[in-house]
C-alpha atoms as a PDB file:
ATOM      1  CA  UNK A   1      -6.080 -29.408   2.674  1.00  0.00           C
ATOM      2  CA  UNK A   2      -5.094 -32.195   5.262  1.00  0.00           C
ATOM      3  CA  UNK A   3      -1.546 -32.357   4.466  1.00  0.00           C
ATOM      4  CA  UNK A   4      -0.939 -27.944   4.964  1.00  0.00           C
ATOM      5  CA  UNK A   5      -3.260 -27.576   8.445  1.00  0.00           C
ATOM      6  CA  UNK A   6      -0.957 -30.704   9.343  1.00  0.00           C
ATOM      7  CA  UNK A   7       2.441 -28.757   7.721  1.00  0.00           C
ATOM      8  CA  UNK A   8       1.394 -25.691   9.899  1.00  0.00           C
ATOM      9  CA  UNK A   9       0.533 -27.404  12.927  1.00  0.00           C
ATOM     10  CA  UNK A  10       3.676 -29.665  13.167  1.00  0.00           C
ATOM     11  CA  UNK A  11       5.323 -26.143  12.997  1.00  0.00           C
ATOM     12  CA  UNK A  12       3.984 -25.202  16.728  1.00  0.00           C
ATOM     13  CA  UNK A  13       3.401 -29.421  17.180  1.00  0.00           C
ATOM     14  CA  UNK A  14       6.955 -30.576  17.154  1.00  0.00           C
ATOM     15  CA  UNK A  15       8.841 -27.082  17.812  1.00  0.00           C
ATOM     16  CA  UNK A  16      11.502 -29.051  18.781  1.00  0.00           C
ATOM     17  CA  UNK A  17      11.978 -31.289  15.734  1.00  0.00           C
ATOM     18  CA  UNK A  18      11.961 -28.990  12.704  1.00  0.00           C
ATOM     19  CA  UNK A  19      15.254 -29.600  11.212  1.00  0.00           C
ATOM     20  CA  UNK A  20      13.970 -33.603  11.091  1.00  0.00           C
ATOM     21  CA  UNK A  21      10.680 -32.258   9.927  1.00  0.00           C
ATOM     22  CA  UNK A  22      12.127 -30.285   7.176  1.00  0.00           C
ATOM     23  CA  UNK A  23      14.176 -33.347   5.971  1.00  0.00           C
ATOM     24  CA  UNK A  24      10.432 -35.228   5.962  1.00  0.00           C
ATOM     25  CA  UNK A  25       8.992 -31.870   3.698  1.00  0.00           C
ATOM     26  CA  UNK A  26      12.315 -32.136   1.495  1.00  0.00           C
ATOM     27  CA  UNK A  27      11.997 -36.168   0.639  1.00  0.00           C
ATOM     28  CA  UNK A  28       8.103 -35.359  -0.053  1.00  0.00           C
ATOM     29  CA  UNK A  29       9.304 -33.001  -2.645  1.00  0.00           C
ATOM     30  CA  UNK A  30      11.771 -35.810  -3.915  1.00  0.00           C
ATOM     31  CA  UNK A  31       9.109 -38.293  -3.457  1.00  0.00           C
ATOM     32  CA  UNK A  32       6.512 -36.230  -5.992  1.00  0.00           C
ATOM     33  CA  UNK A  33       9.460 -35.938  -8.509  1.00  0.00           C
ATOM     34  CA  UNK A  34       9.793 -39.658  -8.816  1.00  0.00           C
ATOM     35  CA  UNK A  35       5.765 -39.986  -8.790  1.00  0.00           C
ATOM     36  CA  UNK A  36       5.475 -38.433 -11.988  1.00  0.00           C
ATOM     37  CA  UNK A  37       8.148 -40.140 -13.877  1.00  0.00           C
ATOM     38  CA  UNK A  38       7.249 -43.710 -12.161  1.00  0.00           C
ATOM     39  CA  UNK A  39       3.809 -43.244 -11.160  1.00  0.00           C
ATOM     40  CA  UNK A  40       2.279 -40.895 -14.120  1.00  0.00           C
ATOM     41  CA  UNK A  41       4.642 -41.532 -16.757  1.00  0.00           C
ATOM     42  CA  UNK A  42       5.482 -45.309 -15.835  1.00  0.00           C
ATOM     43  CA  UNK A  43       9.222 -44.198 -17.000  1.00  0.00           C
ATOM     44  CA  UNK A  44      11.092 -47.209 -14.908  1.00  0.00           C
ATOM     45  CA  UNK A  45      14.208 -45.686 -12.916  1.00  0.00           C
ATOM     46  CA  UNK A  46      16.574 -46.761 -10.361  1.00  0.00           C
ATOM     47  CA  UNK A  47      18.556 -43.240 -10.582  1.00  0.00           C
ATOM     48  CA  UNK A  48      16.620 -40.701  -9.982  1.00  0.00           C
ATOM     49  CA  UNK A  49      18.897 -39.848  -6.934  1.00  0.00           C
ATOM     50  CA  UNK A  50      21.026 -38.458 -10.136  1.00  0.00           C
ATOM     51  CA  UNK A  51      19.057 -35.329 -10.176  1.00  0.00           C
ATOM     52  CA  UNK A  52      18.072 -34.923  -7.071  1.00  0.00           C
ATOM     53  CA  UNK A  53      22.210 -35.239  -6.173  1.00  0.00           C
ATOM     54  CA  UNK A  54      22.911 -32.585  -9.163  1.00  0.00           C
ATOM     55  CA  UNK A  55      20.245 -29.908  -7.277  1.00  0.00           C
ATOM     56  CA  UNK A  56      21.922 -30.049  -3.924  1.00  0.00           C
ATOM     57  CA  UNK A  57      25.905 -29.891  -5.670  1.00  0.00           C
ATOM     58  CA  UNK A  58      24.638 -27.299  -7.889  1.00  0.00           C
ATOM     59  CA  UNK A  59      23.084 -25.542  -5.039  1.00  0.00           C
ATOM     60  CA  UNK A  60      25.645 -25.812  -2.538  1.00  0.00           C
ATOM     61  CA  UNK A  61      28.614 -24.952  -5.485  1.00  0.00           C
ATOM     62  CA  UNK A  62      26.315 -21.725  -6.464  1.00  0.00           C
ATOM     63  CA  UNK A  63      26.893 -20.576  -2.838  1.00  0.00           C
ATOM     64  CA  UNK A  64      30.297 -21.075  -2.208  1.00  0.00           C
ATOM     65  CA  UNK A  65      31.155 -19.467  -5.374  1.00  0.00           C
ATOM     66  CA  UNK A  66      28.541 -17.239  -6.828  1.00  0.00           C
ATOM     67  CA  UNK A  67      25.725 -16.110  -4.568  1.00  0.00           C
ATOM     68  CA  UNK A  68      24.722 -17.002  -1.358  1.00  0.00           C
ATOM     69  CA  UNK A  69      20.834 -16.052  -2.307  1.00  0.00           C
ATOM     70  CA  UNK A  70      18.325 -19.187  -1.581  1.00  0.00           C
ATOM     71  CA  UNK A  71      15.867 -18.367  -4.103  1.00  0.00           C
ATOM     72  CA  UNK A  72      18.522 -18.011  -7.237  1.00  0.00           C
ATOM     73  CA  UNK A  73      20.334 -20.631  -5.579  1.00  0.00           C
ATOM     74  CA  UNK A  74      17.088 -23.106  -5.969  1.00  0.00           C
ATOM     75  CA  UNK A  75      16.784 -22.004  -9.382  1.00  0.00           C
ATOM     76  CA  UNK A  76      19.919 -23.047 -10.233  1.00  0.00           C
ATOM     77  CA  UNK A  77      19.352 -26.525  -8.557  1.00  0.00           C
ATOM     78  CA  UNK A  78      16.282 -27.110 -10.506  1.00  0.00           C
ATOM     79  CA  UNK A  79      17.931 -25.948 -13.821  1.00  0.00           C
ATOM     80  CA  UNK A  80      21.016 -27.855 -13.617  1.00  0.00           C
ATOM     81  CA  UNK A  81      19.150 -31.018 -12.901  1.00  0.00           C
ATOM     82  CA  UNK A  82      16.678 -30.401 -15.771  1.00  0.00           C
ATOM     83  CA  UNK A  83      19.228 -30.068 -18.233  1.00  0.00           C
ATOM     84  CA  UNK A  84      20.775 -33.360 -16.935  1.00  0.00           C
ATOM     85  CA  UNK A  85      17.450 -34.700 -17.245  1.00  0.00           C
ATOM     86  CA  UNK A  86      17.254 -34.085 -20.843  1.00  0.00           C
ATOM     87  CA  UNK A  87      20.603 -35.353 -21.583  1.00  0.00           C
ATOM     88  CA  UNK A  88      19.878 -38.256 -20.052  1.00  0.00           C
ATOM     89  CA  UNK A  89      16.796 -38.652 -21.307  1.00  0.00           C
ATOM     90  CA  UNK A  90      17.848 -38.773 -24.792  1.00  0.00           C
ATOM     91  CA  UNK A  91      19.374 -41.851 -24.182  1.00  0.00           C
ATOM     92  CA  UNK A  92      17.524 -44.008 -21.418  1.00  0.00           C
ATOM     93  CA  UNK A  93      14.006 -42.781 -23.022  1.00  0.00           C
ATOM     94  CA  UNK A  94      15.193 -44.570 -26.243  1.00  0.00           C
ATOM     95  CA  UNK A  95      14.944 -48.118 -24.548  1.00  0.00           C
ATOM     96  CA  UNK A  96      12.262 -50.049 -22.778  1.00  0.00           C
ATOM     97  CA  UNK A  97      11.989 -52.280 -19.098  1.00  0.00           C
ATOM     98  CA  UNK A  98      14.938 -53.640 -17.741  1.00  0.00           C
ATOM     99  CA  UNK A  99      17.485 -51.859 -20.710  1.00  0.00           C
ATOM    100  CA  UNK A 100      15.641 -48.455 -18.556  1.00  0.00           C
ATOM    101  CA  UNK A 101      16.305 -49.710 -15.783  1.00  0.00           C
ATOM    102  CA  UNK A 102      19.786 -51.168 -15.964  1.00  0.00           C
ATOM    103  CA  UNK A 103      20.461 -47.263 -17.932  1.00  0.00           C
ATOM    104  CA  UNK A 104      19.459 -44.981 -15.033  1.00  0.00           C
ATOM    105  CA  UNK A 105      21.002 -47.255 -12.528  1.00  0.00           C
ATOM    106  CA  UNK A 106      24.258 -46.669 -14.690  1.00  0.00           C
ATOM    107  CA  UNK A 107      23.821 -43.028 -15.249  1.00  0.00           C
ATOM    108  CA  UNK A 108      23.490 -42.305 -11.442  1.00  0.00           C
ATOM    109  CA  UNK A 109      26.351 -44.287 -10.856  1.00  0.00           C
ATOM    110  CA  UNK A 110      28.551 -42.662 -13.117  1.00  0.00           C
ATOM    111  CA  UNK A 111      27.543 -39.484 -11.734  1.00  0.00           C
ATOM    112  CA  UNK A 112      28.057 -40.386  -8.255  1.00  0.00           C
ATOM    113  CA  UNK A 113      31.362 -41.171  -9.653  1.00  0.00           C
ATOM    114  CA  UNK A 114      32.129 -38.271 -11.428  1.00  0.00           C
ATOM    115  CA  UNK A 115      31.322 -36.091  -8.359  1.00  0.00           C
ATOM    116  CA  UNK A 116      33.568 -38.188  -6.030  1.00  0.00           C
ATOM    117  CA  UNK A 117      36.415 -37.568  -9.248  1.00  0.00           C
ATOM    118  CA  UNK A 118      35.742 -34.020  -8.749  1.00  0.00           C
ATOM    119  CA  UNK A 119      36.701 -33.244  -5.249  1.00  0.00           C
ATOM    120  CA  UNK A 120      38.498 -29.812  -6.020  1.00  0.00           C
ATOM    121  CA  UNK A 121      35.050 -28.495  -6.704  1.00  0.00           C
ATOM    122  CA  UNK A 122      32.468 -30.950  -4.927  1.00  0.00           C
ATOM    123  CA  UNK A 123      34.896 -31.780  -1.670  1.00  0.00           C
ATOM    124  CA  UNK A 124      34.670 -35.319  -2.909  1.00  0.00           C
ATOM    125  CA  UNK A 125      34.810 -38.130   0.310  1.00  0.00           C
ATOM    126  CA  UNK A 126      34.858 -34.695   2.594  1.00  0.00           C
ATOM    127  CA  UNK A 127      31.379 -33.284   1.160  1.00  0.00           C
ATOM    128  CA  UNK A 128      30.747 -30.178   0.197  1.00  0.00           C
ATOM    129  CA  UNK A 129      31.843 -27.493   3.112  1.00  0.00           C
ATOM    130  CA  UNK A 130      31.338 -23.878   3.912  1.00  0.00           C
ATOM    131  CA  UNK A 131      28.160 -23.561   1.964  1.00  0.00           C
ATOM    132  CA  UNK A 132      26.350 -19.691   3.723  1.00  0.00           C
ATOM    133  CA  UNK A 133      23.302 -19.081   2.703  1.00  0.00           C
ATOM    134  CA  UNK A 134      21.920 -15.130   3.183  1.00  0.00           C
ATOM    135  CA  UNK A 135      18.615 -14.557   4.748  1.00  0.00           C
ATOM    136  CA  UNK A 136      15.434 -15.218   2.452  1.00  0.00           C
ATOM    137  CA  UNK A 137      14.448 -12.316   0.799  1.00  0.00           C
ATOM    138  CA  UNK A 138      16.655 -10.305   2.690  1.00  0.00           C
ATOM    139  CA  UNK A 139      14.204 -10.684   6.058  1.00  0.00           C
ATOM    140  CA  UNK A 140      14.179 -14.303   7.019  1.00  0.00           C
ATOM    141  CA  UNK A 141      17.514 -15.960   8.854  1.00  0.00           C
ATOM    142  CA  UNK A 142      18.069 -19.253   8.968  1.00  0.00           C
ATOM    143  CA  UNK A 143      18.219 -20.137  12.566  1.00  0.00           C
ATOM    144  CA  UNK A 144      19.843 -23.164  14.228  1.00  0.00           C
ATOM    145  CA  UNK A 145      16.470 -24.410  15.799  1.00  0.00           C
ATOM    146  CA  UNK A 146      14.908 -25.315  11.984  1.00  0.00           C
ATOM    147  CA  UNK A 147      12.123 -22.344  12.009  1.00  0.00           C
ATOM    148  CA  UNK A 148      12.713 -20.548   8.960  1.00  0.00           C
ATOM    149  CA  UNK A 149      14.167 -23.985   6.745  1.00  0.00           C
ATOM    150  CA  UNK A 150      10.670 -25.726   7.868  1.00  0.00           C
ATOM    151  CA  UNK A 151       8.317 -22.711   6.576  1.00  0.00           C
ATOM    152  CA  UNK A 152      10.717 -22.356   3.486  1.00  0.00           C
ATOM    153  CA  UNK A 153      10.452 -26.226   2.868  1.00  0.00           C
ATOM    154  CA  UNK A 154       6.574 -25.956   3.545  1.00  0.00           C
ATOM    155  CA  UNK A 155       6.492 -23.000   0.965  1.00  0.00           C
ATOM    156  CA  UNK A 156       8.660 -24.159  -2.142  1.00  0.00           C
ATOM    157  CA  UNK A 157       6.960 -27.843  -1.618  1.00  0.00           C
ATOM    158  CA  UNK A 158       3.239 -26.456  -1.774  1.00  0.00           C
ATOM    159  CA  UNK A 159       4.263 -24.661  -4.704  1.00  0.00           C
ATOM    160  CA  UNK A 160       5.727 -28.177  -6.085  1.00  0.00           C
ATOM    161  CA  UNK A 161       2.583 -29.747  -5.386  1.00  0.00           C
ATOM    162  CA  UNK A 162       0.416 -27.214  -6.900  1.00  0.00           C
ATOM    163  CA  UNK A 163       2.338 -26.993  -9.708  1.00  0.00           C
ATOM    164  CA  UNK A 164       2.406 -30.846 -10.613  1.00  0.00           C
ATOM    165  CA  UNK A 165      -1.089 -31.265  -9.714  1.00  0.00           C
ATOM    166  CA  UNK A 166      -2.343 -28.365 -12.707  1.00  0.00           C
ATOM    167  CA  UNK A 167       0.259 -30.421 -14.686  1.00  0.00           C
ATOM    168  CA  UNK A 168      -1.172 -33.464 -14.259  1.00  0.00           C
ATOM    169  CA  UNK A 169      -4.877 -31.869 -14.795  1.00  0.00           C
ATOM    170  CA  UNK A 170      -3.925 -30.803 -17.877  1.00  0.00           C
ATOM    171  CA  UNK A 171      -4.548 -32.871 -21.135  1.00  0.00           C
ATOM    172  CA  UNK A 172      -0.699 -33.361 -21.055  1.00  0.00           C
ATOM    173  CA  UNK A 173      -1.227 -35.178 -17.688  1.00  0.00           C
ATOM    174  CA  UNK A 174      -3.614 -36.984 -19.096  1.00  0.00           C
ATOM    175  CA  UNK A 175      -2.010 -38.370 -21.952  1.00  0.00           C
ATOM    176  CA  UNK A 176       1.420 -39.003 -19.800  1.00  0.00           C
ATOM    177  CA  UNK A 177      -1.599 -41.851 -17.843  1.00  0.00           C
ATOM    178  CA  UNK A 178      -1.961 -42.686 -21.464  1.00  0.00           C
ATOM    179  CA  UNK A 179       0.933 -43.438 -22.400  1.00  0.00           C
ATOM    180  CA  UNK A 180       1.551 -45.597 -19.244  1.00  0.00           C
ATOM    181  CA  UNK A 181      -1.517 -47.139 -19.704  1.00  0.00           C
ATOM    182  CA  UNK A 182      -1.390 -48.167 -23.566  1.00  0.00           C
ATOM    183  CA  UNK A 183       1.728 -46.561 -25.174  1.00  0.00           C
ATOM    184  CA  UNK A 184       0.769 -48.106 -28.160  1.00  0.00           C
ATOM    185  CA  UNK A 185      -2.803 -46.697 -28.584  1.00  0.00           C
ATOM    186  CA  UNK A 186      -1.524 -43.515 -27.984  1.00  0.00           C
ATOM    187  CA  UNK A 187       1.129 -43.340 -30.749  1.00  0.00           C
ATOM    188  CA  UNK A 188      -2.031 -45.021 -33.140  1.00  0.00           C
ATOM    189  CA  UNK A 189      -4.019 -41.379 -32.225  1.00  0.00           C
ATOM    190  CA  UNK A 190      -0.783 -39.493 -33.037  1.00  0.00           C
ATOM    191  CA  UNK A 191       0.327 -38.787 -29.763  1.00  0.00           C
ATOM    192  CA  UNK A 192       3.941 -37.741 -29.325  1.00  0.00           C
ATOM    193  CA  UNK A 193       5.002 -40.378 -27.246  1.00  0.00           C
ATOM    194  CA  UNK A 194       9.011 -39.335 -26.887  1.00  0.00           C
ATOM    195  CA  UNK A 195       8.274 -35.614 -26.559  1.00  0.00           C
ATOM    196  CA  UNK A 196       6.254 -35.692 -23.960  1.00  0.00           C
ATOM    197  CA  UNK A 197       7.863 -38.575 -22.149  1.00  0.00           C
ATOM    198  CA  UNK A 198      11.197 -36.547 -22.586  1.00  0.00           C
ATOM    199  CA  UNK A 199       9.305 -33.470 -21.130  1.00  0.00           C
ATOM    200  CA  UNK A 200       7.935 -35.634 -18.014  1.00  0.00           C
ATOM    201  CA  UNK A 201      11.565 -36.983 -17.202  1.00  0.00           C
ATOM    202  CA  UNK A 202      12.755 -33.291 -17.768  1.00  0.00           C
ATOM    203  CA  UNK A 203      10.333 -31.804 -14.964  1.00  0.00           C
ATOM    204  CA  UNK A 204      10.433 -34.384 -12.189  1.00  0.00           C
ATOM    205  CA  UNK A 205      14.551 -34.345 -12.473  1.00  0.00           C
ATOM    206  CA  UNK A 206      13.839 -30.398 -12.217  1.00  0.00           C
ATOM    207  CA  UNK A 207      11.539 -31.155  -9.192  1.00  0.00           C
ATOM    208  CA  UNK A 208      14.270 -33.765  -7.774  1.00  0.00           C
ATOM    209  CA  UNK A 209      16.843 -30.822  -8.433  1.00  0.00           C
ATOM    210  CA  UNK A 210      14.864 -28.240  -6.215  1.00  0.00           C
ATOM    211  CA  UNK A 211      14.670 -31.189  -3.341  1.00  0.00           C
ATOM    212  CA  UNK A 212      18.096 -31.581  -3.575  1.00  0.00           C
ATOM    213  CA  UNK A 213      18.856 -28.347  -3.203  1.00  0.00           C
ATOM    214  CA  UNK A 214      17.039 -27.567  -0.499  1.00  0.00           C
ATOM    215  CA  UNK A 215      18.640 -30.123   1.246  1.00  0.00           C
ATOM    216  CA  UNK A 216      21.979 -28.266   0.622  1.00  0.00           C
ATOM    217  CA  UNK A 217      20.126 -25.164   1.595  1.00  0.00           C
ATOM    218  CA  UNK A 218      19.135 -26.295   5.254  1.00  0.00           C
ATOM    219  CA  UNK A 219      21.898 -28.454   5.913  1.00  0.00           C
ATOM    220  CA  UNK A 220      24.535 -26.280   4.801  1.00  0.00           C
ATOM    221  CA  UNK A 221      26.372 -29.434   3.512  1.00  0.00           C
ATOM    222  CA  UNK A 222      26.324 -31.671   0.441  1.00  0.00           C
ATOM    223  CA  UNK A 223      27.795 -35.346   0.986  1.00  0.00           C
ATOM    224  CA  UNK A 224      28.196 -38.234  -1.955  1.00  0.00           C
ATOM    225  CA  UNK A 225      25.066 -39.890  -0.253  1.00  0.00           C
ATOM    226  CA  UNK A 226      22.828 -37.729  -2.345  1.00  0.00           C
ATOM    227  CA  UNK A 227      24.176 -39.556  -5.559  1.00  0.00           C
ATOM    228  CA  UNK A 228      23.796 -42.786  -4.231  1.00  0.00           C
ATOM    229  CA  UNK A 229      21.961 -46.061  -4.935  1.00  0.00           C
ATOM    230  CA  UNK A 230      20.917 -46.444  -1.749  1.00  0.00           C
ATOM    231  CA  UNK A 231      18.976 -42.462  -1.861  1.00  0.00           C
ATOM    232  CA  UNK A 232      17.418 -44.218  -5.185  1.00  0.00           C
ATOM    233  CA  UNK A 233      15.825 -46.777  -3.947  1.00  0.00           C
ATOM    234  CA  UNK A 234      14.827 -45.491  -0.362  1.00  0.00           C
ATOM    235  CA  UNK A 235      12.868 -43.009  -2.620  1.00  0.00           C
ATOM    236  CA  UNK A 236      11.249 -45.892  -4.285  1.00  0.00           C
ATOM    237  CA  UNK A 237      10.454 -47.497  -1.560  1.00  0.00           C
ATOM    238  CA  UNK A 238       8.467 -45.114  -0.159  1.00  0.00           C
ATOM    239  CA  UNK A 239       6.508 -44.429  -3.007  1.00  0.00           C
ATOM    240  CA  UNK A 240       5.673 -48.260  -2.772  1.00  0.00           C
ATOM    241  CA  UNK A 241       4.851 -47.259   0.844  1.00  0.00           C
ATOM    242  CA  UNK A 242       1.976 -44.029   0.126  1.00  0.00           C
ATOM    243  CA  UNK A 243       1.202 -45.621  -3.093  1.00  0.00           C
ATOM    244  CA  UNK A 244       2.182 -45.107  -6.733  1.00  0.00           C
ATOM    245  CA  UNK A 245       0.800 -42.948  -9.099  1.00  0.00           C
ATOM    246  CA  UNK A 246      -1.284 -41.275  -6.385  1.00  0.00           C
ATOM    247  CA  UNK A 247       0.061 -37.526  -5.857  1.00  0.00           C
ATOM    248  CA  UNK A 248      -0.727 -38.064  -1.543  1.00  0.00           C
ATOM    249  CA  UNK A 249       1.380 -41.090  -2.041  1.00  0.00           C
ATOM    250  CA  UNK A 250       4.388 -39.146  -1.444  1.00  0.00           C
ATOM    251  CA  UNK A 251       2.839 -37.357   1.904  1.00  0.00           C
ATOM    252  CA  UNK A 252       1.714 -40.284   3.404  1.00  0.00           C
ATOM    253  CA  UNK A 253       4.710 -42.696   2.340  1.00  0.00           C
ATOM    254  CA  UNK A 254       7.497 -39.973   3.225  1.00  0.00           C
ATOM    255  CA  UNK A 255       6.456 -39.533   6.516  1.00  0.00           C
ATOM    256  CA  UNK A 256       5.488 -43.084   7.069  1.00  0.00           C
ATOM    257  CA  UNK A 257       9.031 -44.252   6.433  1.00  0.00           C
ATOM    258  CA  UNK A 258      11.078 -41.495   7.409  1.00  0.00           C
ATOM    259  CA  UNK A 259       9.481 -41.293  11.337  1.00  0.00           C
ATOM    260  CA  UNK A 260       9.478 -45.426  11.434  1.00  0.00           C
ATOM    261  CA  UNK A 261      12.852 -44.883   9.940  1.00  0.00           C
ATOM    262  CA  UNK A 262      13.619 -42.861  13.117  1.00  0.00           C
ATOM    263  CA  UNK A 263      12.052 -44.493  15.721  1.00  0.00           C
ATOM    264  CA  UNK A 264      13.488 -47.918  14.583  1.00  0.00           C
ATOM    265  CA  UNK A 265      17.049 -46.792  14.645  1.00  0.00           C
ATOM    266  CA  UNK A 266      16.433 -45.875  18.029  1.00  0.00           C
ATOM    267  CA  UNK A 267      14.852 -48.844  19.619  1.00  0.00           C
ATOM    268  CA  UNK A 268      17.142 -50.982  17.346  1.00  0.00           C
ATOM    269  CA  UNK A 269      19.905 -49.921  15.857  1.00  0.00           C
ATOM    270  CA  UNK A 270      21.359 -53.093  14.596  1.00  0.00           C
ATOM    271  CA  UNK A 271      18.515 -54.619  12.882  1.00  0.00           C
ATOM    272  CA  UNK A 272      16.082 -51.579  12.089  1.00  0.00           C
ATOM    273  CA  UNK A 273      17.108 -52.421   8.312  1.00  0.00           C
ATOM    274  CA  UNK A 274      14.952 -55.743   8.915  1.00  0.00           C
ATOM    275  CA  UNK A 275      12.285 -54.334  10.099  1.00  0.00           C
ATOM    276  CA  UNK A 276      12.146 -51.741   7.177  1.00  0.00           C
ATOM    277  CA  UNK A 277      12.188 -54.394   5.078  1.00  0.00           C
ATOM    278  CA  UNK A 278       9.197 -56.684   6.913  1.00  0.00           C
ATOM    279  CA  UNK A 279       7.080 -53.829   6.669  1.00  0.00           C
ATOM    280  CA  UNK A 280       8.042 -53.535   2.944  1.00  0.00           C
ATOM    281  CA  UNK A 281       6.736 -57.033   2.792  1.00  0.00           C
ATOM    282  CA  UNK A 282       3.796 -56.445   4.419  1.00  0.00           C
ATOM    283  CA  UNK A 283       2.732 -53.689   2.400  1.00  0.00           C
ATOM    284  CA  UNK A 284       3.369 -55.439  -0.908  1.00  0.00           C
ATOM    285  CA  UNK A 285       1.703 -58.405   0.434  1.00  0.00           C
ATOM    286  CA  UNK A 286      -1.185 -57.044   2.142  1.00  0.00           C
ATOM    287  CA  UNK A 287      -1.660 -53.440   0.775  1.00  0.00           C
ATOM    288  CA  UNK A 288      -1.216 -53.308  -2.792  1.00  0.00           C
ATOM    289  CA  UNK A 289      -1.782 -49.509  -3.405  1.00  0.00           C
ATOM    290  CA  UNK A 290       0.212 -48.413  -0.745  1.00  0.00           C
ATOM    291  CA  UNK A 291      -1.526 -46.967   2.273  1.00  0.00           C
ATOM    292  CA  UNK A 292      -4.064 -45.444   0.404  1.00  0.00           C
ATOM    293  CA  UNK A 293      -4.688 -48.238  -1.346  1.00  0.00           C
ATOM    294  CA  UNK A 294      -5.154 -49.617   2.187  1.00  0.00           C
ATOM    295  CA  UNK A 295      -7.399 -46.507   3.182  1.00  0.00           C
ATOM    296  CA  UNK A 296      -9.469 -46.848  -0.417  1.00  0.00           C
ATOM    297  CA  UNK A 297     -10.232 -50.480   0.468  1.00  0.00           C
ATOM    298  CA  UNK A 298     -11.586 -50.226   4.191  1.00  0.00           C
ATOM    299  CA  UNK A 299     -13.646 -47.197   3.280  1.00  0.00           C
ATOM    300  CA  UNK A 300     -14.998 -49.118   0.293  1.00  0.00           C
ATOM    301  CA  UNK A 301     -16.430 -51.917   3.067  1.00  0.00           C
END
């Protein structure tokens, strides 16, 4: 319950800092979506920007052309990216630890690629302009002070969140912690390894899809950062940051980075990438686990 009396109070809390705020709800959201490939299903990736890119292009396309609803408009997102997911799954799934690896960082890039190609329908170098998006159910306008994007972030991510965590519950969680754990032992009791591996890929690129799209959504913009390696990894390093494989991981690590992230590049703008990086260091060093890892330890003494 922590994390939503905290959601709602940095509603009233930091009234003047919701559009930054909803960016920190959004990268949860992308955050969870690589915790259940990585963490859960320990499916190795260095491209899950990929889907989380294909969400907010889908998203932001949908509007200009088709609809400027933000509920079909998210369904799209998540759809488009799922169906990448699975065609890219089909291929990286077949192959193991740094193959994986080297294949997702390779996919993303070719999408990123393919999307910069494509500027007479994704704006290419320019970004994606003139995306309008309608009030929410017809009743809720998106305002220029953040109010309605931070409750609509704050909605579709609880509904994220509950929805991975009676995923994970389930006995297919259980065997994806299986599968990471022993894959080996689990195809020996007739598991099926691919399928549900395919599945898990499949449903966090779906998640990463929604993220993305809400991006698109509250910023009313889509740029070729979404697609890139950098968006990969920063995701990935905040997971190291909350901790892996531990569904709060993504809370605590998201807004962890994001607000140092912010704070840094004020007080330093030159060299707030170093001190990113130191506390990456640190926490590898000192807190394996992430922060909760750290928090598990001291309430263990």
């Amino acid at each position: 319950m922590i994390p939503w009396i905290a959601g709602l109070g940095g509603y009233f809390a930091f009234s003047d800092q919701l559009p930054f705020a909803s960016q920190i709800l959004i990268t949860i959201l992308f955050a969870l979506s690589l915790d259940l490939v990585l963490g859960f299903a320990g499916i190795i990736t260095l491209g899950h920007a990929a889907f989380y890119g294909t969400g907010a292009y889908a998203a932001g396309i949908y509007a200009v052309h088709v609809s400027h609803d933000p509920l079909s408009g998210l369904v799209v997102a998540g759809g488009a990216a799922a169906l990448v997911g699975v065609l890219s799954g089909l291929v990286i799934l077949r192959t193991h630890g740094l193959t994986q690896l080297m294949l997702t960082l390779a996919f993303a890039t070719l999408l990123a690629e393919a999307a910069n190609k494509a500027s007479f329908i994704t704006g290419g170098n320019d970004g994606l302009q003139g995306i309008e998006i309608d009030p929410i159910v017809g009743l809720f306008r998106f305002d220029m002070f953040g109010r309605t994007g931070y409750l609509y972030c704050l909605i579709v991510l609880f509904c994220g969140w509950l929805s991975l965590r009676v995923l994970l519950a389930s006995p297919f969680g259980q065997s994806l912690v299986g599968i990471r754990e022993n894959v080996t032992r689990m195809r020996a009791i007739g598991a099926p390894v691919a399928g549900r591996l395919l599945i898990a890929y499949s449903i966090g690129a779906a998640l990463a899809g929604i993220a993305g799209g809400l991006l698109a959504q509250t910023t009313q913009f889509v740029g070729q950062s979404v697609l890139s390696f950098e968006r990969s990894g920063e995701i990935v390093i905040i997971l190291v940051f909350g901790g892996i494989g531990r569904i709060y991981g993504a809370f605590i690590g998201a807004a962890v980075y994001m607000i140092a992230q912010d704070q840094l590049a004020k007080s330093d703008p030159e060299f707030w990438n170093f001190w990113i990086g130191a506390i990456l260091v640190l926490t590898v060093l000192f807190a394996r686990g992430g922060i909760l890892g750290l928090i598990d330890r001291w309430r263990r003494r």
